[in-house]
PDB file of N, CA and C in Angstrom:
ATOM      1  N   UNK A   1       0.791  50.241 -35.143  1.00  0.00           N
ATOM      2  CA  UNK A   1       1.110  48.844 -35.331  1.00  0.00           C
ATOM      3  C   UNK A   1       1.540  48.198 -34.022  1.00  0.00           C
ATOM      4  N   UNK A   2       2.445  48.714 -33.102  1.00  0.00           N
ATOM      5  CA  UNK A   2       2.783  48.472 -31.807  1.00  0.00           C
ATOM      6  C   UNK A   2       1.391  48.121 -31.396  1.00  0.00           C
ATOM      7  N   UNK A   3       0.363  49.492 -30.999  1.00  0.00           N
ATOM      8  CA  UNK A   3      -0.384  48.941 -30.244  1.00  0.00           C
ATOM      9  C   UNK A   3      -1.519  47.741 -30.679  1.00  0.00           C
ATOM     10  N   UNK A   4      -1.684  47.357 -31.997  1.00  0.00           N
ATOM     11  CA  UNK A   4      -2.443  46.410 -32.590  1.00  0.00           C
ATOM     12  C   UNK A   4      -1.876  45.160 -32.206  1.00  0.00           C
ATOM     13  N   UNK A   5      -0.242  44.858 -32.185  1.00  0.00           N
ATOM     14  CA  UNK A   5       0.475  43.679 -31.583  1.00  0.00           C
ATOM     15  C   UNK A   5       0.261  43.428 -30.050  1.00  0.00           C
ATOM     16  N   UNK A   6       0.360  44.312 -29.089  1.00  0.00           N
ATOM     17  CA  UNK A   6       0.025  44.197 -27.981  1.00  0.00           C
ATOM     18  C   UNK A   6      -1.080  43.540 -27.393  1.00  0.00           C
ATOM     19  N   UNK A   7      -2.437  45.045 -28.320  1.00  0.00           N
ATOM     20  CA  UNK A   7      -3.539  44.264 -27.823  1.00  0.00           C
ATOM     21  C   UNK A   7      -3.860  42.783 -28.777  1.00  0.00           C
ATOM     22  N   UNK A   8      -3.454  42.182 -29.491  1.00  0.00           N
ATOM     23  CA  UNK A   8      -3.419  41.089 -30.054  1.00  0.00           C
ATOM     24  C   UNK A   8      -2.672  39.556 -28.796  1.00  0.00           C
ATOM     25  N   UNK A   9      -1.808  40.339 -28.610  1.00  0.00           N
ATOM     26  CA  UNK A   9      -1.255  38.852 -27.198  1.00  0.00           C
ATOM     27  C   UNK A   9      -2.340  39.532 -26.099  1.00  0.00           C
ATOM     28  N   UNK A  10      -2.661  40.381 -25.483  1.00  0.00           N
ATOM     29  CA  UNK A  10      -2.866  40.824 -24.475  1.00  0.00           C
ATOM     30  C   UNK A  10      -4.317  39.755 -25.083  1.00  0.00           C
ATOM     31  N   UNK A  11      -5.653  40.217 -25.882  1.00  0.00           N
ATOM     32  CA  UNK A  11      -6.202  39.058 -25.830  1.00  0.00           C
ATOM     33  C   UNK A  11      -6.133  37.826 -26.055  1.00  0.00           C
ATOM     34  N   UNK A  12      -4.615  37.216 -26.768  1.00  0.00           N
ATOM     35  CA  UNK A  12      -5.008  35.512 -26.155  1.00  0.00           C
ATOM     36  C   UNK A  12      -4.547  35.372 -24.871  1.00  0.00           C
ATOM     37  N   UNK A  13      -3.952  36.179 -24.476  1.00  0.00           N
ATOM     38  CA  UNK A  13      -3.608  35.607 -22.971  1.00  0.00           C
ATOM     39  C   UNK A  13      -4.669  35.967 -22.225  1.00  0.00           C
ATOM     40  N   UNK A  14      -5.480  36.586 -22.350  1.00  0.00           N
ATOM     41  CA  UNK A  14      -6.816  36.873 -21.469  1.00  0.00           C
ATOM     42  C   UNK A  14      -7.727  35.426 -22.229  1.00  0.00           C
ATOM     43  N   UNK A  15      -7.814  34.963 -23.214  1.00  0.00           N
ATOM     44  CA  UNK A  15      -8.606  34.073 -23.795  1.00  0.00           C
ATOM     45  C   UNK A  15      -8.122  32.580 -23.435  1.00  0.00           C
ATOM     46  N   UNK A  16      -6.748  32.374 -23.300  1.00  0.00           N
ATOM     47  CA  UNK A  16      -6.593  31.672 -22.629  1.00  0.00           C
ATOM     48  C   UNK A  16      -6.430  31.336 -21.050  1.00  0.00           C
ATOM     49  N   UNK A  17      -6.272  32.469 -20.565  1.00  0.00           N
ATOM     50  CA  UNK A  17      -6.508  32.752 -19.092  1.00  0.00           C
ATOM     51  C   UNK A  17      -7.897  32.123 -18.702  1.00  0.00           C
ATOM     52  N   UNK A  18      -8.709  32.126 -19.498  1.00  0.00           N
ATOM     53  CA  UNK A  18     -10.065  32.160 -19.542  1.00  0.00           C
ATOM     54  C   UNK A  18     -10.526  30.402 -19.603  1.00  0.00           C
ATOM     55  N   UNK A  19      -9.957  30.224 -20.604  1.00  0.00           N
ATOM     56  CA  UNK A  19     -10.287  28.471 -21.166  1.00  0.00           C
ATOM     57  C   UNK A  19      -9.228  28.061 -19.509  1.00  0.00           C
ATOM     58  N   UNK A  20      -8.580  28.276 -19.252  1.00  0.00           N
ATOM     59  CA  UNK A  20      -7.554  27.453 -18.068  1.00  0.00           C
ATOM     60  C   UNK A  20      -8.574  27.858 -17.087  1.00  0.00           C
ATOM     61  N   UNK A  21      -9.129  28.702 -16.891  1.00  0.00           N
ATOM     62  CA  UNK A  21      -9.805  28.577 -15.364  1.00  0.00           C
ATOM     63  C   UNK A  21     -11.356  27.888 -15.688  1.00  0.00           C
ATOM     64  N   UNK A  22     -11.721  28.265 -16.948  1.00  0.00           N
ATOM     65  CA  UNK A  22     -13.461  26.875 -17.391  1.00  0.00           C
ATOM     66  C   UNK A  22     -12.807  25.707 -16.877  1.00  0.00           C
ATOM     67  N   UNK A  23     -11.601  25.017 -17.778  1.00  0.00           N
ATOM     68  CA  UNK A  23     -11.246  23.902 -17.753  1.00  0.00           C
ATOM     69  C   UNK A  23     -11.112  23.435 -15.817  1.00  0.00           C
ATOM     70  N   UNK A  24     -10.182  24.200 -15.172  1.00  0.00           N
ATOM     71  CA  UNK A  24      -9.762  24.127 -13.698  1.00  0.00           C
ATOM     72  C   UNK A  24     -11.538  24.061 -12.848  1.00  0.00           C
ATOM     73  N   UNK A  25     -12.228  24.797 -13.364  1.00  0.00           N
ATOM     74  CA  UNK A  25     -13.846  24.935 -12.586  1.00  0.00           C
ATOM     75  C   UNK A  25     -14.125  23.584 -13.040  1.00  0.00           C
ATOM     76  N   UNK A  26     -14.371  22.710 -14.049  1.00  0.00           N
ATOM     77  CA  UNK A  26     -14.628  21.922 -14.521  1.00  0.00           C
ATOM     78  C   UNK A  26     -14.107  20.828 -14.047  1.00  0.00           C
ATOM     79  N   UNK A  27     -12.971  20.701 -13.816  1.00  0.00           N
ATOM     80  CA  UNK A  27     -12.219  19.647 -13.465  1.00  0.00           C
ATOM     81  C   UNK A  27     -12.410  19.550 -11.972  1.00  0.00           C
ATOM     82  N   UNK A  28     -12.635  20.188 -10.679  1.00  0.00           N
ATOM     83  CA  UNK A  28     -12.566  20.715  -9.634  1.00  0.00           C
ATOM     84  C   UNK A  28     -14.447  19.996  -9.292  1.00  0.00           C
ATOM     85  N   UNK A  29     -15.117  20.237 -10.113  1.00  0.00           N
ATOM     86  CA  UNK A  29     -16.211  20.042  -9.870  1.00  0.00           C
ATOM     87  C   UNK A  29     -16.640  18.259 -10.276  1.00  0.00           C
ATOM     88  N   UNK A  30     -15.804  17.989 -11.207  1.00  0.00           N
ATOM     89  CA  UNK A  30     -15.477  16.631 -11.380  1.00  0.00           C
ATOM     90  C   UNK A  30     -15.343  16.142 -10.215  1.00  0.00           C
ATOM     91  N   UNK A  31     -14.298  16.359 -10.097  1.00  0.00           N
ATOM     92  CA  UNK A  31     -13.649  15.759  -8.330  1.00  0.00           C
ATOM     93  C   UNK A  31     -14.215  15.667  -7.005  1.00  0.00           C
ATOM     94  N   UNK A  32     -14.784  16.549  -6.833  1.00  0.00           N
ATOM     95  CA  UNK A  32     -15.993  17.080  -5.887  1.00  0.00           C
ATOM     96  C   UNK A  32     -17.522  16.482  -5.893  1.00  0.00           C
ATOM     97  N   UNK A  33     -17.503  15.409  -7.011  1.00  0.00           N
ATOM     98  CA  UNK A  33     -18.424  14.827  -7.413  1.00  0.00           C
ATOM     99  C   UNK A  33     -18.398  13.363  -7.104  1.00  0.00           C
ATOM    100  N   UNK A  34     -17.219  12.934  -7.586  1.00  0.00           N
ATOM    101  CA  UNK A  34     -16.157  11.784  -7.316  1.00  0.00           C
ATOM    102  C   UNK A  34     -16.389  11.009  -6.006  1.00  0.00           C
ATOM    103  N   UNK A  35     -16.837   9.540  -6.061  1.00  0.00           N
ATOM    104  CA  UNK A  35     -16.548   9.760  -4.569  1.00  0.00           C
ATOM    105  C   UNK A  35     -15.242   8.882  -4.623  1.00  0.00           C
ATOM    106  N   UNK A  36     -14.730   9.996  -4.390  1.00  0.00           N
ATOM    107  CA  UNK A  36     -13.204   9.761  -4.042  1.00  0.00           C
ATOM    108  C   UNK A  36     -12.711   8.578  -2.568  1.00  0.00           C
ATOM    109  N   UNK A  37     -13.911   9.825  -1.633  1.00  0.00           N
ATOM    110  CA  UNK A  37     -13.077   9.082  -0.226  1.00  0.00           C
ATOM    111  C   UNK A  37     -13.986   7.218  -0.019  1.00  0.00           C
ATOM    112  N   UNK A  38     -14.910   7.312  -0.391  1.00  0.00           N
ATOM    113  CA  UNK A  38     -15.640   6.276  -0.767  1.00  0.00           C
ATOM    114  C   UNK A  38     -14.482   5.303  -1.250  1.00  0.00           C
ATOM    115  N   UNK A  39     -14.269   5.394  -2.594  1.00  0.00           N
ATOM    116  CA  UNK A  39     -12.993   4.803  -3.534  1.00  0.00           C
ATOM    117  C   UNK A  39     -12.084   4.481  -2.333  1.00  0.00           C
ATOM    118  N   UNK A  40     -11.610   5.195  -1.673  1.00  0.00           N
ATOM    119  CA  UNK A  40     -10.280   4.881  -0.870  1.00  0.00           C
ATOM    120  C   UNK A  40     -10.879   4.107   0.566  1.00  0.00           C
ATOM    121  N   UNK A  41     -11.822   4.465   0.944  1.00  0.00           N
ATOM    122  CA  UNK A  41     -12.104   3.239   1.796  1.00  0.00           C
ATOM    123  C   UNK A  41     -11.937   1.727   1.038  1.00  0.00           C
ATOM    124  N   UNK A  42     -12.595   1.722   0.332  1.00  0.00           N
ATOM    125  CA  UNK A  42     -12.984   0.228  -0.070  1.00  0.00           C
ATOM    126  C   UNK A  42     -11.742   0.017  -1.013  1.00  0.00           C
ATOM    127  N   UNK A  43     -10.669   0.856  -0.811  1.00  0.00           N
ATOM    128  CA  UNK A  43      -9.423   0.052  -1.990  1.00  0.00           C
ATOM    129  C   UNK A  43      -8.422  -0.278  -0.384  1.00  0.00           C
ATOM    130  N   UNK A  44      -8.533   0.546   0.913  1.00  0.00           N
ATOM    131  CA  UNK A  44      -8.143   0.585   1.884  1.00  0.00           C
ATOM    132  C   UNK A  44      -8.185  -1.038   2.635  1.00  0.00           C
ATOM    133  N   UNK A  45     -10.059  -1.280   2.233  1.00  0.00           N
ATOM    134  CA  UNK A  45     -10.124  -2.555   3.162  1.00  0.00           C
ATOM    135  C   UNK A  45      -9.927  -3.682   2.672  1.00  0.00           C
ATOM    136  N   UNK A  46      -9.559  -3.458   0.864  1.00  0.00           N
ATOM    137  CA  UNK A  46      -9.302  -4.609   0.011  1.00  0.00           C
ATOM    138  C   UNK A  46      -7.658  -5.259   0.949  1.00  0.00           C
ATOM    139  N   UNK A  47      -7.198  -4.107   1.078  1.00  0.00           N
ATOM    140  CA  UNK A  47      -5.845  -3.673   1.738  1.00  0.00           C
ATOM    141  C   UNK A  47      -5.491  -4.528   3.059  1.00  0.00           C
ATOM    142  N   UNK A  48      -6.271  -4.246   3.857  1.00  0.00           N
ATOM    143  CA  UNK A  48      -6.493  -4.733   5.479  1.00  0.00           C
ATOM    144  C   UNK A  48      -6.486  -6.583   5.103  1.00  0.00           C
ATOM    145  N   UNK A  49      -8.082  -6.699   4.036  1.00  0.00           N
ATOM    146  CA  UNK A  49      -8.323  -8.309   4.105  1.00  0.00           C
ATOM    147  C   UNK A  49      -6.907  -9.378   3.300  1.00  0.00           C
ATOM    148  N   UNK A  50      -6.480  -8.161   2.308  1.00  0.00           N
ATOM    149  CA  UNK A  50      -5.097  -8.982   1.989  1.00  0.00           C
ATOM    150  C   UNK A  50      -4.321  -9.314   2.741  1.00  0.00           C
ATOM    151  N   UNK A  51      -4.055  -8.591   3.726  1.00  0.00           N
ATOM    152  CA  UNK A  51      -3.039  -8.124   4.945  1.00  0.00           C
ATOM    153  C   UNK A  51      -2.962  -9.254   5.672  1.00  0.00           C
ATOM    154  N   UNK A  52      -4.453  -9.500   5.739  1.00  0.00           N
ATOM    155  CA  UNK A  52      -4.568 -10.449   6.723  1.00  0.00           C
ATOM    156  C   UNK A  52      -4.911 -11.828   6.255  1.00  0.00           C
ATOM    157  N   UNK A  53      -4.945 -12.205   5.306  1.00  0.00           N
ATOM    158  CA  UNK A  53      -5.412 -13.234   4.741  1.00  0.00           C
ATOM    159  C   UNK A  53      -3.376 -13.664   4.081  1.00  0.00           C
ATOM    160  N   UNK A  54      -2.308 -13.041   4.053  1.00  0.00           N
ATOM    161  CA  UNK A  54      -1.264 -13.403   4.033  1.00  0.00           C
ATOM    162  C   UNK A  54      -0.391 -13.319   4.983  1.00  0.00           C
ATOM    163  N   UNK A  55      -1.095 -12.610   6.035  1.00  0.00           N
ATOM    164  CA  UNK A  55      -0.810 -13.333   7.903  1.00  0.00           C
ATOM    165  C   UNK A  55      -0.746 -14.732   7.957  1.00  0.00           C
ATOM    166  N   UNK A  56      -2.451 -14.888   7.629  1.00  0.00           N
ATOM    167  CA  UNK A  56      -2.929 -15.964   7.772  1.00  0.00           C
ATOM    168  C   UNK A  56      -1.578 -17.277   7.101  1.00  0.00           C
ATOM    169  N   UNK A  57      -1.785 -17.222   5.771  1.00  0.00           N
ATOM    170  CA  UNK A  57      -0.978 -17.860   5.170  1.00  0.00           C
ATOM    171  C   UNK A  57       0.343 -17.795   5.793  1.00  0.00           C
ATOM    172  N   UNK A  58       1.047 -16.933   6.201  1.00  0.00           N
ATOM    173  CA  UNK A  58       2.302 -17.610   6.994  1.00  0.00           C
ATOM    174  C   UNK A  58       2.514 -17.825   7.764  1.00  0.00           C
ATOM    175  N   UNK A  59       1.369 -17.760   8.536  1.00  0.00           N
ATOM    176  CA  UNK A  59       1.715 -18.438  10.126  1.00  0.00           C
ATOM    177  C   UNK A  59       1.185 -20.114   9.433  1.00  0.00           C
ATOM    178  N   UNK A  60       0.212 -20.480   9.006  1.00  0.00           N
ATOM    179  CA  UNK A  60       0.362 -21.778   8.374  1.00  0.00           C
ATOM    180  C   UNK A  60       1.612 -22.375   8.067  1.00  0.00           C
ATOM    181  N   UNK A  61       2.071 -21.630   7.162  1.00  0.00           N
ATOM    182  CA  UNK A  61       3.506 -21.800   6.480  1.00  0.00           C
ATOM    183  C   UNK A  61       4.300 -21.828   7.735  1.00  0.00           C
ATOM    184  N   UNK A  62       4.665 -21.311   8.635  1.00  0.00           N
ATOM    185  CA  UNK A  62       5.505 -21.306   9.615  1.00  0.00           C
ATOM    186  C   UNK A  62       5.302 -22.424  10.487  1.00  0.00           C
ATOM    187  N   UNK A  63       4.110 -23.105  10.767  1.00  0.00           N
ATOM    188  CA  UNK A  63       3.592 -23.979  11.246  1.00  0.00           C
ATOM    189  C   UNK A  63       3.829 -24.948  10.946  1.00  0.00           C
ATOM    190  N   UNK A  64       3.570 -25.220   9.270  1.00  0.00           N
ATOM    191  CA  UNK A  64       4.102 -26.417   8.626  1.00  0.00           C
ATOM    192  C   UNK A  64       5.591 -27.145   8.947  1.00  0.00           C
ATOM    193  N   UNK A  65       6.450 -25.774   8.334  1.00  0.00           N
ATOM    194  CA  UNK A  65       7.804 -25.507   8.353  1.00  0.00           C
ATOM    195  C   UNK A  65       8.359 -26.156   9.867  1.00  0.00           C
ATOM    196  N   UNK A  66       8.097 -25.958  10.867  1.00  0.00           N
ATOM    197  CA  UNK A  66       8.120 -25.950  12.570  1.00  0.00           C
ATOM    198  C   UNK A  66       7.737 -27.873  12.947  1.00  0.00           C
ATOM    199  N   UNK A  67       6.559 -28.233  11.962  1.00  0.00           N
ATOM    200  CA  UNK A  67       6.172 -29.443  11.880  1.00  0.00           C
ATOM    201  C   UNK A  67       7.269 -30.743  11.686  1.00  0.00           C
ATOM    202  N   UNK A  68       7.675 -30.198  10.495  1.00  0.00           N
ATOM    203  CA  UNK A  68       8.319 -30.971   9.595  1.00  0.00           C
ATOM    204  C   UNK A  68       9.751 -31.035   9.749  1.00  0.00           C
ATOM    205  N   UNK A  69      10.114 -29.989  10.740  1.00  0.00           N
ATOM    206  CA  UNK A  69      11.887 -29.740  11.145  1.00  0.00           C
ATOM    207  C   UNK A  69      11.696 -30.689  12.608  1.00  0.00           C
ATOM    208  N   UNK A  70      10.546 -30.622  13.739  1.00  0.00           N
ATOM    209  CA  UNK A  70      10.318 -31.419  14.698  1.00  0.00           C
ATOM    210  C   UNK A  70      10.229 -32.679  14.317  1.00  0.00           C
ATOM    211  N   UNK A  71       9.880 -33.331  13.591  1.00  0.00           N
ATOM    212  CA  UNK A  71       9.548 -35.046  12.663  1.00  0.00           C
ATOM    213  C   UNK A  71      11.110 -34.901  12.283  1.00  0.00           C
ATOM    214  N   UNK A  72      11.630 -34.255  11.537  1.00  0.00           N
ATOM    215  CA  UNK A  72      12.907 -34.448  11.083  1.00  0.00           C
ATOM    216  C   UNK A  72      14.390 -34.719  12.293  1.00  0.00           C
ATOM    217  N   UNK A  73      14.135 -34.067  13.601  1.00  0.00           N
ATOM    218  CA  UNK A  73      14.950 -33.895  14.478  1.00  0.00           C
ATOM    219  C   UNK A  73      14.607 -34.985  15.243  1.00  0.00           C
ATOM    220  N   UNK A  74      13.224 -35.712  15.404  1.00  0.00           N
ATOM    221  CA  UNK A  74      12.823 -36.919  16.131  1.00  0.00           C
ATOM    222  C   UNK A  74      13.233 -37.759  15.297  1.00  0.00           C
ATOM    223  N   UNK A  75      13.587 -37.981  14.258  1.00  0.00           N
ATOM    224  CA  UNK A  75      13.790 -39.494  13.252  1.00  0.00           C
ATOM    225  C   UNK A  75      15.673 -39.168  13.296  1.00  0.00           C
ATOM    226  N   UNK A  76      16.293 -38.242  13.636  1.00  0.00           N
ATOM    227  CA  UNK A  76      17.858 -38.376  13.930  1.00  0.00           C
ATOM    228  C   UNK A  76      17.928 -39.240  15.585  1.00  0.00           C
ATOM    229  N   UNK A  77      17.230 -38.423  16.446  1.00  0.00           N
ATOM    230  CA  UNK A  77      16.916 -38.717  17.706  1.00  0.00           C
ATOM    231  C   UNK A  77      17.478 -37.189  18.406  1.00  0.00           C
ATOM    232  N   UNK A  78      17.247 -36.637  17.711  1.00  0.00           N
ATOM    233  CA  UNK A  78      17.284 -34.859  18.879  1.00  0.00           C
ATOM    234  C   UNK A  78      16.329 -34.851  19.453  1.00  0.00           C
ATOM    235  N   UNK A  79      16.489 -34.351  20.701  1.00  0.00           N
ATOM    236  CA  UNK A  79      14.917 -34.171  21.469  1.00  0.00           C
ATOM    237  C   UNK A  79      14.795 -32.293  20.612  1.00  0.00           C
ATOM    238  N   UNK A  80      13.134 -32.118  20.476  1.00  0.00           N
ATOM    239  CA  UNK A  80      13.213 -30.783  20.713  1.00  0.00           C
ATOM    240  C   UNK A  80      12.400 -30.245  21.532  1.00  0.00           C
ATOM    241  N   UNK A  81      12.713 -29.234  21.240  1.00  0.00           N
ATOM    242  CA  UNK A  81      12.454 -28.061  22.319  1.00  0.00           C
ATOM    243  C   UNK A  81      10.929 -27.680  22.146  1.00  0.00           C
ATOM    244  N   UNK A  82      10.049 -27.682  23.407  1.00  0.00           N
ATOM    245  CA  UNK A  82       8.562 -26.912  23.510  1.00  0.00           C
ATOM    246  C   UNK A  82       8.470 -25.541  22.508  1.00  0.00           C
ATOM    247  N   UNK A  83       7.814 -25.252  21.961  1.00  0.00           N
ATOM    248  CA  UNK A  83       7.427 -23.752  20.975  1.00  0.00           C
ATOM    249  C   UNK A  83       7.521 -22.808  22.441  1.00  0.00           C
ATOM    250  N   UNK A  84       8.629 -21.635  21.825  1.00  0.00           N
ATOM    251  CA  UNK A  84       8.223 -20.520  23.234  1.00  0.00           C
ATOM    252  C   UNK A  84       9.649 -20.646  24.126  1.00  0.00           C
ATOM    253  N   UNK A  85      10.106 -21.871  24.252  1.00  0.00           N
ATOM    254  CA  UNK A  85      11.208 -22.274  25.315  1.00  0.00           C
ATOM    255  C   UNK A  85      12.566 -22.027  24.402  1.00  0.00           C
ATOM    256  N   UNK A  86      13.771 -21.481  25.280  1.00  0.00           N
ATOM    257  CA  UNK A  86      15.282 -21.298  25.122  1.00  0.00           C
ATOM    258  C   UNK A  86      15.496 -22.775  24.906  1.00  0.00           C
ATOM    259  N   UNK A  87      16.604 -22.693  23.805  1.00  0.00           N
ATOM    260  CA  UNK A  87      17.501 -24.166  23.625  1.00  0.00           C
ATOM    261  C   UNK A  87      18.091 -23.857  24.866  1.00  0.00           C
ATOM    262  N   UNK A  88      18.566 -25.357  25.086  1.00  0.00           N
ATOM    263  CA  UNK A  88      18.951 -25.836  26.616  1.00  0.00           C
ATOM    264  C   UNK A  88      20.008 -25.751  26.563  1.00  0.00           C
ATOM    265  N   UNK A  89      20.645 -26.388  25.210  1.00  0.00           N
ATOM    266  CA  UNK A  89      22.049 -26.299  24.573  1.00  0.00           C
ATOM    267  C   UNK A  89      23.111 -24.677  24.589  1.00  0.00           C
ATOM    268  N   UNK A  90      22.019 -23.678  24.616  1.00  0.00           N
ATOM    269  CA  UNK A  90      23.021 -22.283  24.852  1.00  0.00           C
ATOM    270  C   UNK A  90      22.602 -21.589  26.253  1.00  0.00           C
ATOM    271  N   UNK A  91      23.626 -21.738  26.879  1.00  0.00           N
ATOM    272  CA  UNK A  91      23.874 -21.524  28.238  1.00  0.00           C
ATOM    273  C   UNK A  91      24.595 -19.628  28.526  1.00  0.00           C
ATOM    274  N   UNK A  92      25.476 -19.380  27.349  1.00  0.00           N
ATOM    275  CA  UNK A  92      25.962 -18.082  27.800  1.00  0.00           C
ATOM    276  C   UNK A  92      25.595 -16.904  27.354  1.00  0.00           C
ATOM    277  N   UNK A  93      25.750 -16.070  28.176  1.00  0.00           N
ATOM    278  CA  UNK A  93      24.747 -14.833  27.984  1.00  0.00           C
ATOM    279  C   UNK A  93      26.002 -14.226  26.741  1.00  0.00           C
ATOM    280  N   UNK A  94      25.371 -12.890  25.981  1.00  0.00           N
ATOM    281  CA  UNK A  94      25.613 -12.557  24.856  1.00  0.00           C
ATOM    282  C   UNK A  94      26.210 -10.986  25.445  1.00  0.00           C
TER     283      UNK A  94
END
């Protein structure tokens, strides 16, 4: 009786040993089929043109923003300052 229990697990674990490595060959060969790296280029450059297409958009935005604070500082009567140039107004080093 012992040995009838034994060899009884001893073959499902060989039977399932068996179905886990079909399934793993199977799945493996899926993948290998896949074009994976394909997929990741073109989800990559979706990536890049977003990237840059919400560059785009905030340097606009920053532009605007830069516009509309210069019109705002000319209608008080502030002079401003060239894009690029130190305020004139801070003189001491940090």
């Amino acid at each position: 009786m012992l040995v009838h229990g034994l060899i009884a697990k001893a073959t499902t674990t060989v039977v399932t040993g068996a179905v886990g490595a079909v399934a793993y060959d199977l799945a493996r060969k899926a993948v290998a089929k896949a074009p994976v790296r394909d997929a990741a280029v073109v989800v990559t450059s979706w990536g890049l043109r977003g990237t840059r297409k919400a560059e785009e958009s905030a340097e606009s935005a920053r532009l605007a923003v830069a516009d509309v604070v210069a019109e705002a500082r000319e209608r008080v009567g502030e002079e401003t300052t060239p894009p690029g140039t130190a305020d004139a107004g801070h003189t001491h080093e940090h």
